[in-house]
C-alpha atoms as a PDB file:
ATOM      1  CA  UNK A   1      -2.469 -79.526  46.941  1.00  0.00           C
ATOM      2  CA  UNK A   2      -6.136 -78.860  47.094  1.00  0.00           C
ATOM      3  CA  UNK A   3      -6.628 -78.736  50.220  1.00  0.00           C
ATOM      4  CA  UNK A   4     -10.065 -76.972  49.840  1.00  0.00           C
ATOM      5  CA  UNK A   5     -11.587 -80.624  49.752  1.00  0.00           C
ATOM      6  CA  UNK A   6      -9.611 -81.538  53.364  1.00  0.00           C
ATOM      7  CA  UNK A   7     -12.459 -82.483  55.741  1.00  0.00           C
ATOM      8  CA  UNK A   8     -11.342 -81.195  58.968  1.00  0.00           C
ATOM      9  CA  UNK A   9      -8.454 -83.089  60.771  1.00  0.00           C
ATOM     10  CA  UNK A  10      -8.978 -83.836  64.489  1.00  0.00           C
ATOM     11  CA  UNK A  11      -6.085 -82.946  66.362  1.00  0.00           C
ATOM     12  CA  UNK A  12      -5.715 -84.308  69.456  1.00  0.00           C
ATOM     13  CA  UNK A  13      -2.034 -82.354  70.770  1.00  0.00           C
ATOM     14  CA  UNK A  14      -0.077 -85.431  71.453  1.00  0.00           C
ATOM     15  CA  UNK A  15       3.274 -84.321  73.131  1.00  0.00           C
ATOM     16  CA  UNK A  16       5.615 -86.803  71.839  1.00  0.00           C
ATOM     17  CA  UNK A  17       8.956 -85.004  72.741  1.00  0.00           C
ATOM     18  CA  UNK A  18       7.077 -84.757  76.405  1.00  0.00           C
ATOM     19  CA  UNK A  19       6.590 -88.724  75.995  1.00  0.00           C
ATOM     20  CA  UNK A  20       2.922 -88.432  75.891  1.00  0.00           C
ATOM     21  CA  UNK A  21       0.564 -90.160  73.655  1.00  0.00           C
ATOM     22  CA  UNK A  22      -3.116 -89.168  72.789  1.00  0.00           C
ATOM     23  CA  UNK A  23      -6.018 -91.061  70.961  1.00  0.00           C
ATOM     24  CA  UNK A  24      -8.263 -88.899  68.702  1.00  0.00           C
ATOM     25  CA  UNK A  25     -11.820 -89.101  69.602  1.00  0.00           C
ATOM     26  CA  UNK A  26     -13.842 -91.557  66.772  1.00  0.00           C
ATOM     27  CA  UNK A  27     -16.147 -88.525  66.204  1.00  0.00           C
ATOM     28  CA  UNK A  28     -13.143 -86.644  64.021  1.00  0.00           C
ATOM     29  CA  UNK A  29     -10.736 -87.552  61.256  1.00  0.00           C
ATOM     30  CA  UNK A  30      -6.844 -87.251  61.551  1.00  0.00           C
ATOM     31  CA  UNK A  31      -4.561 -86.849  64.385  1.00  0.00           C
ATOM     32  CA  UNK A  32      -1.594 -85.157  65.959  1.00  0.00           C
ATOM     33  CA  UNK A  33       1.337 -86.044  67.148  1.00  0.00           C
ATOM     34  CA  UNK A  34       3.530 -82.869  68.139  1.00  0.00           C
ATOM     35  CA  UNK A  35       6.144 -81.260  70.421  1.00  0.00           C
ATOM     36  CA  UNK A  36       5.870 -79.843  73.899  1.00  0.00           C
ATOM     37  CA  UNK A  37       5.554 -75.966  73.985  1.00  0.00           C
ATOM     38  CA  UNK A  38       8.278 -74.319  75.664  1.00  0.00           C
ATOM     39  CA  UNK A  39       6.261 -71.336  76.811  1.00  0.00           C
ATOM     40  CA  UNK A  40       5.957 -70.767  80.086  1.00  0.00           C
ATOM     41  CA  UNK A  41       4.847 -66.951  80.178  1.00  0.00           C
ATOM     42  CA  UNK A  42       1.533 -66.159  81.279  1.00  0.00           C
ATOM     43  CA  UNK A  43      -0.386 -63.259  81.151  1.00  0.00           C
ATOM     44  CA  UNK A  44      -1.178 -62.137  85.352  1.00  0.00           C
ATOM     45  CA  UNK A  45      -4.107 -60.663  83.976  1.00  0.00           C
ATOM     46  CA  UNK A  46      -5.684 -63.857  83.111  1.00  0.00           C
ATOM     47  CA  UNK A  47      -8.028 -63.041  80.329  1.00  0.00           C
ATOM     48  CA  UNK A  48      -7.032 -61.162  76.873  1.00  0.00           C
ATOM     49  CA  UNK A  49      -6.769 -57.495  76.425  1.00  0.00           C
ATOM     50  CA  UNK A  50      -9.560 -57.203  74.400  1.00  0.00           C
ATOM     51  CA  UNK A  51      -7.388 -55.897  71.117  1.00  0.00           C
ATOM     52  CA  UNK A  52      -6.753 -58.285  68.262  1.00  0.00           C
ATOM     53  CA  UNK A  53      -3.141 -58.365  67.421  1.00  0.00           C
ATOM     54  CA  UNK A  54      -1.798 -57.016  64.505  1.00  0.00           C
ATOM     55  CA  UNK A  55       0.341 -58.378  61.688  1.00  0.00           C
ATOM     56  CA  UNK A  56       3.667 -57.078  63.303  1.00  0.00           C
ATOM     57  CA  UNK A  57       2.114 -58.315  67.166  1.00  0.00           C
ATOM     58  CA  UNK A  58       2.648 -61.822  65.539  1.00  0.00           C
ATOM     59  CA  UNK A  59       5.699 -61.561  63.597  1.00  0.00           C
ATOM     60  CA  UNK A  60       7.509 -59.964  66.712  1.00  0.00           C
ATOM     61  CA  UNK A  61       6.246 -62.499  69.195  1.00  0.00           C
ATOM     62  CA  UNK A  62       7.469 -65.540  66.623  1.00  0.00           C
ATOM     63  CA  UNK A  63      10.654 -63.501  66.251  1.00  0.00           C
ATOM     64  CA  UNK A  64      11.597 -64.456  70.258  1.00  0.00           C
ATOM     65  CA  UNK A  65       9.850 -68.408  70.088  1.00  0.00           C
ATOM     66  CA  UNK A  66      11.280 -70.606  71.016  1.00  0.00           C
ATOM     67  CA  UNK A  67      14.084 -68.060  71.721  1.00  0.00           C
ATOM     68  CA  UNK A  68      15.794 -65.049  70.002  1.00  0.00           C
ATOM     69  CA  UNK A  69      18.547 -67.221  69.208  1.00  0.00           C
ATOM     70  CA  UNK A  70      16.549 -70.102  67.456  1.00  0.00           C
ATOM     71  CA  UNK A  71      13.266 -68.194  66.264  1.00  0.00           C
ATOM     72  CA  UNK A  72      10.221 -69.799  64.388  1.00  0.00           C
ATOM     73  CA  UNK A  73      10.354 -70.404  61.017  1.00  0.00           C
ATOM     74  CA  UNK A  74       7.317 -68.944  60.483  1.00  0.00           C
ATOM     75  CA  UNK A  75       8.017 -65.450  61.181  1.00  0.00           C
ATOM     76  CA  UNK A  76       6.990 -63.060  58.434  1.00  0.00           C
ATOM     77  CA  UNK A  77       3.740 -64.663  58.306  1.00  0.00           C
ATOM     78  CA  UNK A  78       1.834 -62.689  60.830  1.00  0.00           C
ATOM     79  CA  UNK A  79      -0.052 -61.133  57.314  1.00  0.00           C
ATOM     80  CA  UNK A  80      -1.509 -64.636  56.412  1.00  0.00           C
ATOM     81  CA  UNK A  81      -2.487 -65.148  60.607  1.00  0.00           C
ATOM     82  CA  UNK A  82      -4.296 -61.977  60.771  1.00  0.00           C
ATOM     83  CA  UNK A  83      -6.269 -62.092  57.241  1.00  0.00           C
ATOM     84  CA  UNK A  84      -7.266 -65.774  58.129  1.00  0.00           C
ATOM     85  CA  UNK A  85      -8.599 -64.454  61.747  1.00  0.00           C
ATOM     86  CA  UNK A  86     -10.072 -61.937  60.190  1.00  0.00           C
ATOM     87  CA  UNK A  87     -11.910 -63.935  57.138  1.00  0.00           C
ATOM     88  CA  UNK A  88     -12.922 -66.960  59.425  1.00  0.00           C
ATOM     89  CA  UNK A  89     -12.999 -64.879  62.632  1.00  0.00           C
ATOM     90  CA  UNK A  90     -11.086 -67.069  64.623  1.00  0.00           C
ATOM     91  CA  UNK A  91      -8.664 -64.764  67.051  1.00  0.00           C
ATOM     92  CA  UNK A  92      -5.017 -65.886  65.121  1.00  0.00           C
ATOM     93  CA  UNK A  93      -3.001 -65.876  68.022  1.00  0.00           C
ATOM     94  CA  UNK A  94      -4.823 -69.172  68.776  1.00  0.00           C
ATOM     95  CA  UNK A  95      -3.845 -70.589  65.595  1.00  0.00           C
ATOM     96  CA  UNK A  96       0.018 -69.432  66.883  1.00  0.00           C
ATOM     97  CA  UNK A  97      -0.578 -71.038  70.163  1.00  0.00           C
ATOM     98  CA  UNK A  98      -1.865 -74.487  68.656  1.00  0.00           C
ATOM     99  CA  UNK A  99       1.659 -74.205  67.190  1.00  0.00           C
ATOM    100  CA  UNK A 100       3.488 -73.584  70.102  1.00  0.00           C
ATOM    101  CA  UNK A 101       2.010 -76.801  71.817  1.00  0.00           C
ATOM    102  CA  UNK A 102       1.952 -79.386  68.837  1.00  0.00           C
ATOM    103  CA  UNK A 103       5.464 -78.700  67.322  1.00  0.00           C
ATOM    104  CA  UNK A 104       7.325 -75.863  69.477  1.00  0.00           C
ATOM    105  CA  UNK A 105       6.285 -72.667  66.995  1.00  0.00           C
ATOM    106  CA  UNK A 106       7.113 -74.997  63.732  1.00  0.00           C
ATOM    107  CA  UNK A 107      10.616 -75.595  64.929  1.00  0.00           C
ATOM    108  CA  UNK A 108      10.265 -79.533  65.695  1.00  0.00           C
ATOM    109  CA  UNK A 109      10.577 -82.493  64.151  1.00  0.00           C
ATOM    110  CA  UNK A 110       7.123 -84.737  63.106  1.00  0.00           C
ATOM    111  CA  UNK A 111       8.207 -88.340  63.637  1.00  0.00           C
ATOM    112  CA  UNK A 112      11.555 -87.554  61.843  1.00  0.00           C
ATOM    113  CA  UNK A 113      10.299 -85.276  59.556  1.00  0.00           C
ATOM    114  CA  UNK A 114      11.358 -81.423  60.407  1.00  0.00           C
ATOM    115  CA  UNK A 115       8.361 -79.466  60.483  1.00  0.00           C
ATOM    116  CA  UNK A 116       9.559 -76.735  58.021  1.00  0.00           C
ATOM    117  CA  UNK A 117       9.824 -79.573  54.927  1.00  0.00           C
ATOM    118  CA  UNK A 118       5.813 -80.371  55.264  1.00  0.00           C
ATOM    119  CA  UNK A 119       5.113 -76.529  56.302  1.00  0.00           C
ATOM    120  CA  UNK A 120       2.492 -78.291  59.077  1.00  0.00           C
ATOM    121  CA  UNK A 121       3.134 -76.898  61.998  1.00  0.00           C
ATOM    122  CA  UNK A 122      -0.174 -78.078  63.741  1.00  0.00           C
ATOM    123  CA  UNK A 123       0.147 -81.607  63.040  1.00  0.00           C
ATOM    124  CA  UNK A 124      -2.822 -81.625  61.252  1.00  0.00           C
ATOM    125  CA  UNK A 125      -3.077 -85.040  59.639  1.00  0.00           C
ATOM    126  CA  UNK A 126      -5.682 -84.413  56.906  1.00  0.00           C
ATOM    127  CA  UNK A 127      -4.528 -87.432  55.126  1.00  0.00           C
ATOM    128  CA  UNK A 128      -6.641 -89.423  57.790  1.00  0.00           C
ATOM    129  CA  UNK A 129      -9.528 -87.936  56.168  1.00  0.00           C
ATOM    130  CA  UNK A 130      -8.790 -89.737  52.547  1.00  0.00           C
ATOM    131  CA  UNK A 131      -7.060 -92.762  53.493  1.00  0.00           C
ATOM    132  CA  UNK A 132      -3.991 -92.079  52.145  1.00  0.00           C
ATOM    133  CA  UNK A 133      -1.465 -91.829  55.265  1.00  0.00           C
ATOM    134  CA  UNK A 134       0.205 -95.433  54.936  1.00  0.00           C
ATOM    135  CA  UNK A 135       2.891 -95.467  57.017  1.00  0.00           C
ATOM    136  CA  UNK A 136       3.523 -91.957  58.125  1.00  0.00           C
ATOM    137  CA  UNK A 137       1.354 -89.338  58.453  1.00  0.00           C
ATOM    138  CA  UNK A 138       3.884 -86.373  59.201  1.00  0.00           C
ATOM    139  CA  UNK A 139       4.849 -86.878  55.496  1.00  0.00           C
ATOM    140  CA  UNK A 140       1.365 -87.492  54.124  1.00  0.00           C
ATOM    141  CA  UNK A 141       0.253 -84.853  55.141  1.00  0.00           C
ATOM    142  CA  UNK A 142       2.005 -81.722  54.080  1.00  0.00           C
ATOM    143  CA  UNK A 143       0.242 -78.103  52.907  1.00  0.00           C
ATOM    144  CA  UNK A 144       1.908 -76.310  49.805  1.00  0.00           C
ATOM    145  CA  UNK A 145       2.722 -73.230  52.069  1.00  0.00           C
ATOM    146  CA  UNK A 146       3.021 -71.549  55.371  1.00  0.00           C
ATOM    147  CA  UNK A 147       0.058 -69.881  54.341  1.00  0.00           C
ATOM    148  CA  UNK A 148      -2.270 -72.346  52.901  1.00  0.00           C
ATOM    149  CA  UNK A 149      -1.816 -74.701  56.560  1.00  0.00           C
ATOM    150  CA  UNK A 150      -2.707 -71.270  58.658  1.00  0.00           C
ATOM    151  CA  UNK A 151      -5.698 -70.589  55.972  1.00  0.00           C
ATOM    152  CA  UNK A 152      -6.909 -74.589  56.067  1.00  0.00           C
ATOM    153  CA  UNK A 153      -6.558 -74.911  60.130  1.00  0.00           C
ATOM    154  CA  UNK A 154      -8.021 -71.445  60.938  1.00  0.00           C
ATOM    155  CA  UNK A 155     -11.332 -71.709  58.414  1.00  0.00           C
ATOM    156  CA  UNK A 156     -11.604 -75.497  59.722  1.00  0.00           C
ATOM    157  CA  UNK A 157     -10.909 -74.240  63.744  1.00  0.00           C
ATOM    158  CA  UNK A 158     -14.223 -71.721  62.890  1.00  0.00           C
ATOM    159  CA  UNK A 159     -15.989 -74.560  60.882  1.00  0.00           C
ATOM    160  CA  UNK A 160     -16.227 -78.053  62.913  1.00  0.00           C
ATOM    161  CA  UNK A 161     -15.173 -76.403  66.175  1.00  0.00           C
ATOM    162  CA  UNK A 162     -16.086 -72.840  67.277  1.00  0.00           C
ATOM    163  CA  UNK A 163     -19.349 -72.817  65.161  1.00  0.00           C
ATOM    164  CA  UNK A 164     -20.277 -75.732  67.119  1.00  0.00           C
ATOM    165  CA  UNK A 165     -20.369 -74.185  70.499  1.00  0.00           C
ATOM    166  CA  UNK A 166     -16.766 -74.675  71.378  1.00  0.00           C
ATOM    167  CA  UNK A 167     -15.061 -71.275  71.589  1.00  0.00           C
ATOM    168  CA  UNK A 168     -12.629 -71.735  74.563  1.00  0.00           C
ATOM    169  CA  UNK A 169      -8.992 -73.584  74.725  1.00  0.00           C
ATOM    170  CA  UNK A 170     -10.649 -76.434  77.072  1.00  0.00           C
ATOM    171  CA  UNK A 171     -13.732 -77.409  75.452  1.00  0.00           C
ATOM    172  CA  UNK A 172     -11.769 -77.543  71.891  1.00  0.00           C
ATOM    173  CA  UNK A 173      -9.445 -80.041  73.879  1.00  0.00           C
ATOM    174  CA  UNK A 174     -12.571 -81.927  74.721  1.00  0.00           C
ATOM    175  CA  UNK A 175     -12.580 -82.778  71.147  1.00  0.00           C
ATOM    176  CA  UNK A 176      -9.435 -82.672  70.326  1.00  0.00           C
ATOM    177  CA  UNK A 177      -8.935 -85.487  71.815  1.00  0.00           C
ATOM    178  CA  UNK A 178      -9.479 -88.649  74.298  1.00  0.00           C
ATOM    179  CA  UNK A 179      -6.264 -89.216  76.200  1.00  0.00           C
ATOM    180  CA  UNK A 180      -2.637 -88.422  76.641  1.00  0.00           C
ATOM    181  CA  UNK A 181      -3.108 -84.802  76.067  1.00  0.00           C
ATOM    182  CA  UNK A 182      -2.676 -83.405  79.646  1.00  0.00           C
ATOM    183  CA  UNK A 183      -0.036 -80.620  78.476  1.00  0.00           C
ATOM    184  CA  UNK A 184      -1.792 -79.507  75.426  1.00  0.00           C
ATOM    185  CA  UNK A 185      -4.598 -76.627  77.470  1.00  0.00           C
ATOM    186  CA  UNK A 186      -1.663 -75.476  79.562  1.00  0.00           C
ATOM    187  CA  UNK A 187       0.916 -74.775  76.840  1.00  0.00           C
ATOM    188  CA  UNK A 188      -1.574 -73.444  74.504  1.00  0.00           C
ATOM    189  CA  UNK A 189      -3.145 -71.060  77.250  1.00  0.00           C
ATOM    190  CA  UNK A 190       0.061 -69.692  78.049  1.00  0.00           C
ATOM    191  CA  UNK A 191       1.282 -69.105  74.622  1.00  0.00           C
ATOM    192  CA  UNK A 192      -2.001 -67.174  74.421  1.00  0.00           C
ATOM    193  CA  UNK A 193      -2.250 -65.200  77.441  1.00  0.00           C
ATOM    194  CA  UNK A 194       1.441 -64.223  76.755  1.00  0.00           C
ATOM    195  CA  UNK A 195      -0.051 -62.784  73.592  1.00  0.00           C
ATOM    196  CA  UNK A 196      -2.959 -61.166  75.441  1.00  0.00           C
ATOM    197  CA  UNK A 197      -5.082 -63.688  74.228  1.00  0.00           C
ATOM    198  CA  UNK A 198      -8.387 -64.783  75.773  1.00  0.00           C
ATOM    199  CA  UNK A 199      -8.358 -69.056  76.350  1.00  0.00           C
ATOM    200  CA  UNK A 200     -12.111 -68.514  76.711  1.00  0.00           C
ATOM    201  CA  UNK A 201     -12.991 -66.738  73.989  1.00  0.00           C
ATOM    202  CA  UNK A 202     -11.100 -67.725  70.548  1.00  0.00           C
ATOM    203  CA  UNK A 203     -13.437 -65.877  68.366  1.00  0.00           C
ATOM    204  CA  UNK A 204     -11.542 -62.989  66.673  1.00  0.00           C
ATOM    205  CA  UNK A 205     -12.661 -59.628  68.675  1.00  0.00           C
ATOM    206  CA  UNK A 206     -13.062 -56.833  65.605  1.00  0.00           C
END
């Protein structure tokens, strides 16, 4: 897939196992329609710790998401998070969190697709961008690997969002999307802060 010539899909963080529904703002292409996060976690401290996290930070906190017993598929990839953060300097455990609230750490179904067949576990309907959904854009919209959707969503994240001025969980929301998305700031800012994330600063701290 070359995804290299995706124009950025707008997610908007629809919760559709939460029965919510979201309309992506006309400024974007694509949409999202994904799970509910189950995290409910936060950090006390609030803001981030002020240390990225490492390669084996990510692949032990996916190891226990949703739960020990029924773990993310995409553990093992913390190398391909951090080396995206680190080449687009995006903080990675925000690309985790996205996960968490758009398709429960890659673990859900997209319409009635399971996640782990289109390896998109950010909803991240690209296909918008081209036309070429028809009738299903969980299916039309897959990336070749694990690695290729954390690459394309964390260089995009840096390119159409947090070089234009919106580096925190809420005002990427703002964009994200219109409606329907109440859940989507919460469950993503306590997937992060349980990762000692900062939701107001999702630039990668070196």
């Amino acid at each position: 897939m070359k995804y290299l010539t995706i124009v950025a899909g707008l997610l908007c963080g629809s919760m559709w196992l939460a029965g919510c529904s979201c309309n992506p703002s006309p400024t974007g292409n694509g949409a999202a329609t994904g799970s509910a996060s189950t995290s409910t976690n936060t950090n006390p401290h609030g803001g981030g710790s002020g240390k990225p996290a490492t390669q084996n930070d990510i692949d032990r906190f996916l190891a226990k998401k949703p739960s020990v017993t029924n773990p993310s598929p995409l553990v093992g990839q913390g190398a391909n998070f951090q080396s995206s953060g680190q080449e687009y300097e995006v903080d990675p455990r925000f690309i985790v969190a996205i996960m968490a609230a758009e398709t429960t750490y890659g673990t859900a179904k997209c319409h009635s697709t399971p996640v782990v067949q289109t390896h998109n576990a950010w909803n991240w309907f690209w296909c918008e961008s081209n036309d070429t959904c028809g009738s299903d854009v969980c299916v039309h919209s897959p990336f070749d690997t694990w690695g290729s959707g954390i690459q394309t969503v964390s260089h995009f994240m840096r390119k159409n969002y947090i070089n234009k001025g919106y580096t925190s969980v809420s005002l990427i929301a703002s964009k994200y999307c219109t409606e329907g998305c109440g859940n989507w700031v919460p469950n993503v800012t306590a997937s992060l802060q349980e990762m000692n994330g900062d939701p107001e600063n999702l630039e990668l701290k070196q």
